[in-house]
Protein backbone atom coordinates (compact mmCIF):
# COMPACT_ATOMS: atom_id res chain seq x y z
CA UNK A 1 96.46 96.20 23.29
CA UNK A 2 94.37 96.03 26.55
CA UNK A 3 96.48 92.78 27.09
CA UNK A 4 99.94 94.35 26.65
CA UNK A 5 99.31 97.20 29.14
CA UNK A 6 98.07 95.28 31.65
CA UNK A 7 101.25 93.24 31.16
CA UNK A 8 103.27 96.12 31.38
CA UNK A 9 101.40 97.49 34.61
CA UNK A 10 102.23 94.49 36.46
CA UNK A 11 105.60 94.17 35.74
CA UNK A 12 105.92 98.00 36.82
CA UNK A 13 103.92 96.94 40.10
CA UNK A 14 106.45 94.15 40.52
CA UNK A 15 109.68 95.96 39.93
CA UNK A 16 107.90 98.82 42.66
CA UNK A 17 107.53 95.82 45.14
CA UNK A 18 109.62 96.92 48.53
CA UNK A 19 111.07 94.31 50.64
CA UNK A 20 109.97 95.41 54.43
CA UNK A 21 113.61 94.18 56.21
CA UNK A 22 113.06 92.66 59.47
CA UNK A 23 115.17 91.65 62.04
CA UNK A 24 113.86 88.51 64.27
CA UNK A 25 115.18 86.66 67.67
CA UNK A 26 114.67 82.81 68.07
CA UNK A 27 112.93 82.06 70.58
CA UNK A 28 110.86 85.33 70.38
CA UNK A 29 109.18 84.91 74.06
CA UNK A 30 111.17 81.81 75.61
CA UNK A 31 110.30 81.20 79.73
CA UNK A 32 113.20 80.79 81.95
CA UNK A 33 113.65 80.05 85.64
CA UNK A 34 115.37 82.99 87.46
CA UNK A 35 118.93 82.81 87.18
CA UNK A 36 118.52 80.15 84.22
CA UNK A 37 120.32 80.61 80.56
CA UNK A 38 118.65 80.57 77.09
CA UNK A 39 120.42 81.13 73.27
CA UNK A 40 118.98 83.41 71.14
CA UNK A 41 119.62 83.89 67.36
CA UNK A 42 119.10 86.77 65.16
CA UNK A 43 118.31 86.51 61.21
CA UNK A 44 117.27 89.47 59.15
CA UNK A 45 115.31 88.48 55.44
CA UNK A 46 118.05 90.16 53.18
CA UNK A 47 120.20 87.75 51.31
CA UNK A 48 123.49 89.70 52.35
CA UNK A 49 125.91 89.82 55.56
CA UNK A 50 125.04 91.91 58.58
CA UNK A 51 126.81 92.38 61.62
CA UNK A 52 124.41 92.27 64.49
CA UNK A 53 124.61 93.72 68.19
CA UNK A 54 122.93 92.88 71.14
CA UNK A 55 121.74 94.32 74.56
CA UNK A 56 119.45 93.52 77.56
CA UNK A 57 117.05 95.38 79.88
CA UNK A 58 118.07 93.39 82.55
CA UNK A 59 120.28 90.01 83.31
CA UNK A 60 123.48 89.18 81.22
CA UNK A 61 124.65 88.42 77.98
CA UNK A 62 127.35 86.55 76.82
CA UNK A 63 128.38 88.44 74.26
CA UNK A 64 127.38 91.71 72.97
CA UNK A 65 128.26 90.61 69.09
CA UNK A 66 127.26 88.05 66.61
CA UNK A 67 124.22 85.94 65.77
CA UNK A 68 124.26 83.60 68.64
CA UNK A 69 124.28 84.69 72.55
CA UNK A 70 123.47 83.10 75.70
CA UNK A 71 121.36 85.35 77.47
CA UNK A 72 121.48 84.81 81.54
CA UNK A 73 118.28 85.87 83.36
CA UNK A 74 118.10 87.64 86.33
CA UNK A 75 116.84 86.35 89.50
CA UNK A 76 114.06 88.29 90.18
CA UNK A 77 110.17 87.17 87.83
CA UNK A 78 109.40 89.62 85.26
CA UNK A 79 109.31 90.16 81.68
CA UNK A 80 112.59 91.26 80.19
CA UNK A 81 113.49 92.80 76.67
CA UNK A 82 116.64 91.62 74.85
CA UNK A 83 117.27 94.26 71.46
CA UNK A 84 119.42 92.65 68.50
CA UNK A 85 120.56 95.23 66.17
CA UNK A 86 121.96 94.89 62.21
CA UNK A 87 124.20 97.55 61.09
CA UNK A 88 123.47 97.44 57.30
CA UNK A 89 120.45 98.63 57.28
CA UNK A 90 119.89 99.58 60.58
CA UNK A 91 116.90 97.48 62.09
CA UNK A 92 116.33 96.12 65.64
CA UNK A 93 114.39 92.87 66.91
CA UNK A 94 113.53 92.02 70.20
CA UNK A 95 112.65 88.84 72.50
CA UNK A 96 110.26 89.01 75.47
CA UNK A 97 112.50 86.82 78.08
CA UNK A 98 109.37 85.50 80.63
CA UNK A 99 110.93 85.08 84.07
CA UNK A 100 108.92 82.42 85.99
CA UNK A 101 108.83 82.80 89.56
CA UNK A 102 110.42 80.09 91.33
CA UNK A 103 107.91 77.90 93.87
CA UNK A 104 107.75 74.53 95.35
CA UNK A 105 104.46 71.94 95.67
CA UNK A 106 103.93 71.55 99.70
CA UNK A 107 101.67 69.17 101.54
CA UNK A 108 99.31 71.24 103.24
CA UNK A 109 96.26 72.41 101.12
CA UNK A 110 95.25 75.59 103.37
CA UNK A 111 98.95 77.32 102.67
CA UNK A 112 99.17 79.53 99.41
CA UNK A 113 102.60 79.30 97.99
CA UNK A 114 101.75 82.62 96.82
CA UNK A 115 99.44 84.90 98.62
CA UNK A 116 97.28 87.92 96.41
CA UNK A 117 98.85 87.50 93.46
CA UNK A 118 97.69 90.57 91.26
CA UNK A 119 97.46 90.65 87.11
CA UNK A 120 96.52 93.69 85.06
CA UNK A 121 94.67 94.28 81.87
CA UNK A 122 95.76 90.93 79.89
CA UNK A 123 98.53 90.17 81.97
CA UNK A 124 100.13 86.70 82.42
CA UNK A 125 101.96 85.52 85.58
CA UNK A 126 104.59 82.53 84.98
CA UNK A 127 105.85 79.95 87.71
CA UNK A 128 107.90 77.54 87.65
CA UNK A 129 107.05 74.50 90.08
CA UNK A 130 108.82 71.83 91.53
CA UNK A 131 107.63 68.72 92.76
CA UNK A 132 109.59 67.17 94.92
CA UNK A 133 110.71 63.23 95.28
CA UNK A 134 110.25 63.63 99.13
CA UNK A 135 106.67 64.74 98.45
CA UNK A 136 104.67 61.33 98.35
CA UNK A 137 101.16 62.23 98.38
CA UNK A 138 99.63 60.35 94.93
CA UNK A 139 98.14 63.69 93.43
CA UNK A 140 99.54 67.24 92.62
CA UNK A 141 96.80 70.03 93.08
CA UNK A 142 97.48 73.20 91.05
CA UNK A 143 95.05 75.58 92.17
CA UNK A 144 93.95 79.37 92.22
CA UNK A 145 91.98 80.63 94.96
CA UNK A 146 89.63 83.58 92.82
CA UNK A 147 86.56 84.83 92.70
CA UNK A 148 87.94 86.20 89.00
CA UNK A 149 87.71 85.14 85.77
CA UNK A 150 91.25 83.38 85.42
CA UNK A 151 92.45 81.07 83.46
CA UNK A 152 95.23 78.27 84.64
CA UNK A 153 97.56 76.43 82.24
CA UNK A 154 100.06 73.74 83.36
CA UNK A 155 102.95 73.01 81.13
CA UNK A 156 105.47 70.37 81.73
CA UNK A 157 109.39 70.57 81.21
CA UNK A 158 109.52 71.00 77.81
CA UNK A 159 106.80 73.41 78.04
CA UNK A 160 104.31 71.02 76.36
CA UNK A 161 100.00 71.68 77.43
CA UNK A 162 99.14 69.20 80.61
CA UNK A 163 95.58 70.85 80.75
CA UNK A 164 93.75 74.13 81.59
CA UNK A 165 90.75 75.33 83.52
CA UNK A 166 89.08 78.39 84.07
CA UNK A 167 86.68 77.38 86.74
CA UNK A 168 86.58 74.91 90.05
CA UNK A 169 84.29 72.57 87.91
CA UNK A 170 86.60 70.96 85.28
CA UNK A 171 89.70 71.37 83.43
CA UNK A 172 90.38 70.27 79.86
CA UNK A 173 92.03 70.03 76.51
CA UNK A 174 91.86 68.97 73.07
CA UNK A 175 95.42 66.99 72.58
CA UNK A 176 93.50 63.74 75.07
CA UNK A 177 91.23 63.26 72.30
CA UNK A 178 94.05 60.15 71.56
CA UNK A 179 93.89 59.08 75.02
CA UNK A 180 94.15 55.21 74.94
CA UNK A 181 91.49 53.49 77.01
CA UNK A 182 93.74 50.02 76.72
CA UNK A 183 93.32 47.17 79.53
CA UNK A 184 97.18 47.44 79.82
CA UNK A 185 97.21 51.15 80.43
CA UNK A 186 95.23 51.00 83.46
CA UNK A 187 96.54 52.77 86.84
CA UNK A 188 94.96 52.95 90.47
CA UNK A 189 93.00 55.82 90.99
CA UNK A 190 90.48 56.39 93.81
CA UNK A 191 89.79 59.69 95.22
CA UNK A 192 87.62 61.90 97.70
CA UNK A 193 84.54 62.38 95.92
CA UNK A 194 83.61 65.61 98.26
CA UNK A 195 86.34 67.30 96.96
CA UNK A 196 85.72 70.52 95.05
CA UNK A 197 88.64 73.10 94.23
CA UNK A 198 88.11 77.10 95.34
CA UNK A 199 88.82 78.39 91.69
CA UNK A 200 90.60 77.22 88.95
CA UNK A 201 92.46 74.04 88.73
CA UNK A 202 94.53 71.01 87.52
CA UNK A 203 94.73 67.86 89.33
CA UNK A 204 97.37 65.51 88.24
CA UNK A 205 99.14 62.49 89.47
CA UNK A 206 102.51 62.75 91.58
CA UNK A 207 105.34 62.75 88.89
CA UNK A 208 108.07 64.34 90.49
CA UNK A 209 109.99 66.99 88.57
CA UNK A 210 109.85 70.52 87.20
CA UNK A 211 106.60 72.17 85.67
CA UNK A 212 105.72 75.53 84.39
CA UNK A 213 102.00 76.91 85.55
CA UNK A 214 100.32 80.56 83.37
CA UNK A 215 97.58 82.45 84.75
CA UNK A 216 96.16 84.58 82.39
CA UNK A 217 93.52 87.21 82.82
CA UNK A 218 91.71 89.80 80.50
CA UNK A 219 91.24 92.36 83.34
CA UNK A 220 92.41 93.33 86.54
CA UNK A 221 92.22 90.25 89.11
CA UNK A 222 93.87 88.96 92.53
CA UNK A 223 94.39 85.40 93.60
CA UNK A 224 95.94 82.89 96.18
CA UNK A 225 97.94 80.17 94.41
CA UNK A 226 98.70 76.57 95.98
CA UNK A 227 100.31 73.77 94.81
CA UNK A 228 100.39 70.80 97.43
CA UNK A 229 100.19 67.24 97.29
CA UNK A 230 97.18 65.30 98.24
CA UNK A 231 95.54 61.58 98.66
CA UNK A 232 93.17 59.57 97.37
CA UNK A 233 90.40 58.79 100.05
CA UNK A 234 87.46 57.35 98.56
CA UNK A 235 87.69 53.87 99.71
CA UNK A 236 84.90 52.70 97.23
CA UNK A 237 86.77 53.20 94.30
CA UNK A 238 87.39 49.81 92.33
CA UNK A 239 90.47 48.15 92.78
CA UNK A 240 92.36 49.72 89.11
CA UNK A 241 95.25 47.46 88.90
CA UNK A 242 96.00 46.43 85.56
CA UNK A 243 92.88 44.59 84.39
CA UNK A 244 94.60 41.53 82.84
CA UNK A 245 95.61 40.78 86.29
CA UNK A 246 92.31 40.54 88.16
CA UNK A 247 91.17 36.96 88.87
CA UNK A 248 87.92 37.06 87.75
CA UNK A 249 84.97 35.32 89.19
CA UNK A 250 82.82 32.83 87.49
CA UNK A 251 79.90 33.20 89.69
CA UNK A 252 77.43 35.93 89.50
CA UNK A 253 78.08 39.31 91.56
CA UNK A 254 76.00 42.42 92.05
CA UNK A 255 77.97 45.74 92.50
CA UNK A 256 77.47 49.26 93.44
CA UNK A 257 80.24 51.46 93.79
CA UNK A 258 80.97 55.30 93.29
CA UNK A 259 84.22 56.73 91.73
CA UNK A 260 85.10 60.08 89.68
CA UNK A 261 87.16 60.85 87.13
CA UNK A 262 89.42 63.69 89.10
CA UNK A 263 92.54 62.93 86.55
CA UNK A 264 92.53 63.61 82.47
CA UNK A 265 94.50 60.06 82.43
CA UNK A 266 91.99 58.08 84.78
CA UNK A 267 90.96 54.65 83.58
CA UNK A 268 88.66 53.26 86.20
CA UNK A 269 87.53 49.49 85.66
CA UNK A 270 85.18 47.26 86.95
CA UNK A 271 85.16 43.36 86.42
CA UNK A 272 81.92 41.90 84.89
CA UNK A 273 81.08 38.61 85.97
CA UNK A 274 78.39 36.68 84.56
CA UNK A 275 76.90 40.11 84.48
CA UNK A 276 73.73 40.71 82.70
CA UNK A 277 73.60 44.52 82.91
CA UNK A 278 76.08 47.44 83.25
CA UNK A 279 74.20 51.06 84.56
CA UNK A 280 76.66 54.24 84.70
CA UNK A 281 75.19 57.19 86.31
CA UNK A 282 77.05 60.61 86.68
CA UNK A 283 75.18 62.56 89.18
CA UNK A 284 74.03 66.46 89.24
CA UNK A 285 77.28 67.41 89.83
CA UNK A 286 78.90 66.03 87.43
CA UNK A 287 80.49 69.01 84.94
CA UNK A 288 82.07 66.58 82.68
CA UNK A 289 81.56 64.07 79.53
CA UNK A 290 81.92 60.65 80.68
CA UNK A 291 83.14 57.55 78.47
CA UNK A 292 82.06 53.69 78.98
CA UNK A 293 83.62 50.91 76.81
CA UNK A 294 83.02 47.52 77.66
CA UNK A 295 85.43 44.89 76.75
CA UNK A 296 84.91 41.06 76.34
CA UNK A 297 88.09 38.85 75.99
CA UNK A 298 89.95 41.84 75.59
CA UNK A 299 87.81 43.15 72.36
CA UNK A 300 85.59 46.31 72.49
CA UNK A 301 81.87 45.38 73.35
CA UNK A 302 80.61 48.96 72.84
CA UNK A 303 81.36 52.75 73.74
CA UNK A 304 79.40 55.85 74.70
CA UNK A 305 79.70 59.11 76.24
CA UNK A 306 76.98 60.62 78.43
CA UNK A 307 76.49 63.16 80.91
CA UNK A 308 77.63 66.05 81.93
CA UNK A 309 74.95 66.59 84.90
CA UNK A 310 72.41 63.91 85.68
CA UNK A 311 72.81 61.23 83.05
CA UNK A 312 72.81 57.64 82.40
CA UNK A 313 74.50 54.76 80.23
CA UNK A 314 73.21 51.21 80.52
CA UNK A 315 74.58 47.66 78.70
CA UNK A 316 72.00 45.10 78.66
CA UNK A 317 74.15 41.70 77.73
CA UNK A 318 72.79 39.14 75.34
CA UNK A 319 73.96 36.40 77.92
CA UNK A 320 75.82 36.45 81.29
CA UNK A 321 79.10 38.18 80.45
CA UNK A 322 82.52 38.13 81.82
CA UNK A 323 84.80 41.14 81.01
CA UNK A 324 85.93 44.59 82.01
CA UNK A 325 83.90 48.41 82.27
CA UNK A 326 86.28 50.55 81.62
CA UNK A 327 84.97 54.45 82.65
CA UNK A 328 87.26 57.62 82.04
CA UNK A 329 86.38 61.25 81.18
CA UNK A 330 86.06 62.19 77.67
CA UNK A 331 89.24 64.87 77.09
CA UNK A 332 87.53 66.71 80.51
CA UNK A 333 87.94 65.75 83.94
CA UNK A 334 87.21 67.63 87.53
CA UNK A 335 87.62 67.78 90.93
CA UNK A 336 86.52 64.58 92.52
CA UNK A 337 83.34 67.19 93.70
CA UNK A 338 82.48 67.60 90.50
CA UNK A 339 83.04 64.25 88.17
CA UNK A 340 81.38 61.57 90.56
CA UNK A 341 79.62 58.79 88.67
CA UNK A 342 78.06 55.63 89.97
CA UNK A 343 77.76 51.80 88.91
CA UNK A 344 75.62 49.06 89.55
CA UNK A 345 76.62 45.77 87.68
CA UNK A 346 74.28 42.68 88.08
């Protein structure tokens, strides 16, 4: 008996059940250049025909009817509301259309492309940057001048994560965990190892084209922004052409060189020949986790992270070896200031 009613109360409870009817817009929160056009669509979870109608707090529509518009945003940055509306029943749904305001990397490093910048109570500011072909420098600073607690996000075209920071140490993130440390993949780097960024930042190499930078804060804060385009100048740094390239010595060399890992994607690597011991230092200001990997006829010798701060790795060989050191940062890296490490090979 206790069985049957408990049966009956839940198919009561079930037959009670109210469907809440909602009314959504896809994209929900889509970021646009100003002047630039997006398509929304509306849906609503009944199973039956609706007739929707749509308006916008600011920019232009092209149509005021259906489930599909192109919405056309004005020029000015903001954050703009677009409303869709079902007839039967009678439910809105809205999209947050993210204006980013237009700016453009330079060359010089003391001019803000925006000068105090201001954010509220969790408020986000949205640019979008472009980075010109003309602009020929090998690195793209993105940079907030802050005494704050900011965080910086770069995006690229498609609005995919490059990397965040919220300090002038280091920036960072989780999706280079995969990053390849192959011989093939190598590119030159060498940079200034004095330099150290005035607030948050994100360092990348020149790859002309459009990207989309967030600044974030959870209370009220003020900040310079520059973008600008900048060289290497550490003249120390290894030679990082494609290792399989180098002509490698068969006699016995000592080395001692400094480089940094200013780049999430830099692969710096140093020939071994006939060495007998590897030592990698990063230095006390180092704010970032270093990788090794040695390689012998193109096959891993051995790996290991060290630092941040003062910290060492050494590779005592077996018998004089002849390969490649390969040193990056481990998913962090930071201003040259910041991620200097040092090598002695003998």
């Amino acid at each position: 008996m206790k069985r049957l009613s408990l049966l009956l109360l839940l198919l009561l409870l079930s037959a009670c059940q109210v469907t809440v009817v909602r009314v959504s817009v896809n994209p929900a929160n889509p970021v646009v250049g100003p002047g630039e056009t997006v398509r929304l669509s509306a849906s609503i979870n009944l199973d039956q025909a609706v007739n929707f109608s749509w308006s916008a707090s600011q920019g232009s529509l092209s149509r005021t009817t259906g489930t599909v518009v192109d919405y056309t945003a004005p020029t000015n940055p903001g954050t703009y509301t677009v409303t869709v509306t079902a007839d039967t029943p009678s439910r809105n749904g809205t999209a947050q259309i993210i204006v980013a305001d237009a700016v453009v990397a330079g060359t010089n490093p003391s001019v803000a492309v925006r000068e105090n910048e201001s954010l509220g109570i969790v408020e986000r500011n949205v640019y979008k940057v472009t980075v010109p072909t003309g602009l020929t420098q090998p690195l793209i600073y993105f940079e907030l001048q802050t005494s704050d607690t900011i965080e910086l996000a770069l995006y690229d075209s498609s609005r995919n994560l490059i990397a965040k920071s919220n300090s002038a140490t280091g920036f960072s993130d989780g999706s280079f965990a995969s990053l390849g440390l192959s011989k093939q993949a190598l590119d030159t780097q060498a940079i200034d190892t004095n330099v150290i960024c005035r607030g948050p930042c994100v360092i990348i190499r020149n790859e002309p084209g459009t990207y989309y930078l967030s600044v974030d804060s959870d209370f009220i804060s003020t900040y310079n922004l520059f973008i600008f385009g900048d060289k290497y100048q550490d003249n120390a740094e290894p030679d990082d052409a494609t290792c399989s390239s180098l002509a490698l010595k068969t006699a016995a060399i000592a080395i001692n060189i400094a480089g940094a890992i200013e780049t999430l994607d830099d692969l710096d690597c140093i020939p071994l020949n006939d060495a007998t011991k590897a030592v990698v230092r990063s230095v006390s200001s180092t704010t970032v986790k270093l990788k090794a990997q040695i390689f012998l006829n193109d096959t891993l010798l051995d790996t290991q992270t060290f630092g941040p701060g003062v910290d060492t790795y050494t590779f005592n060989f077996t018998s004089p070896a002849t390969g490649m050191l390969i040193i990056s940062g481990d998913d962090e890296a930071a201003p040259a200031g910041n991620s200097k490490y040092e090598v002695s090979v003998n």
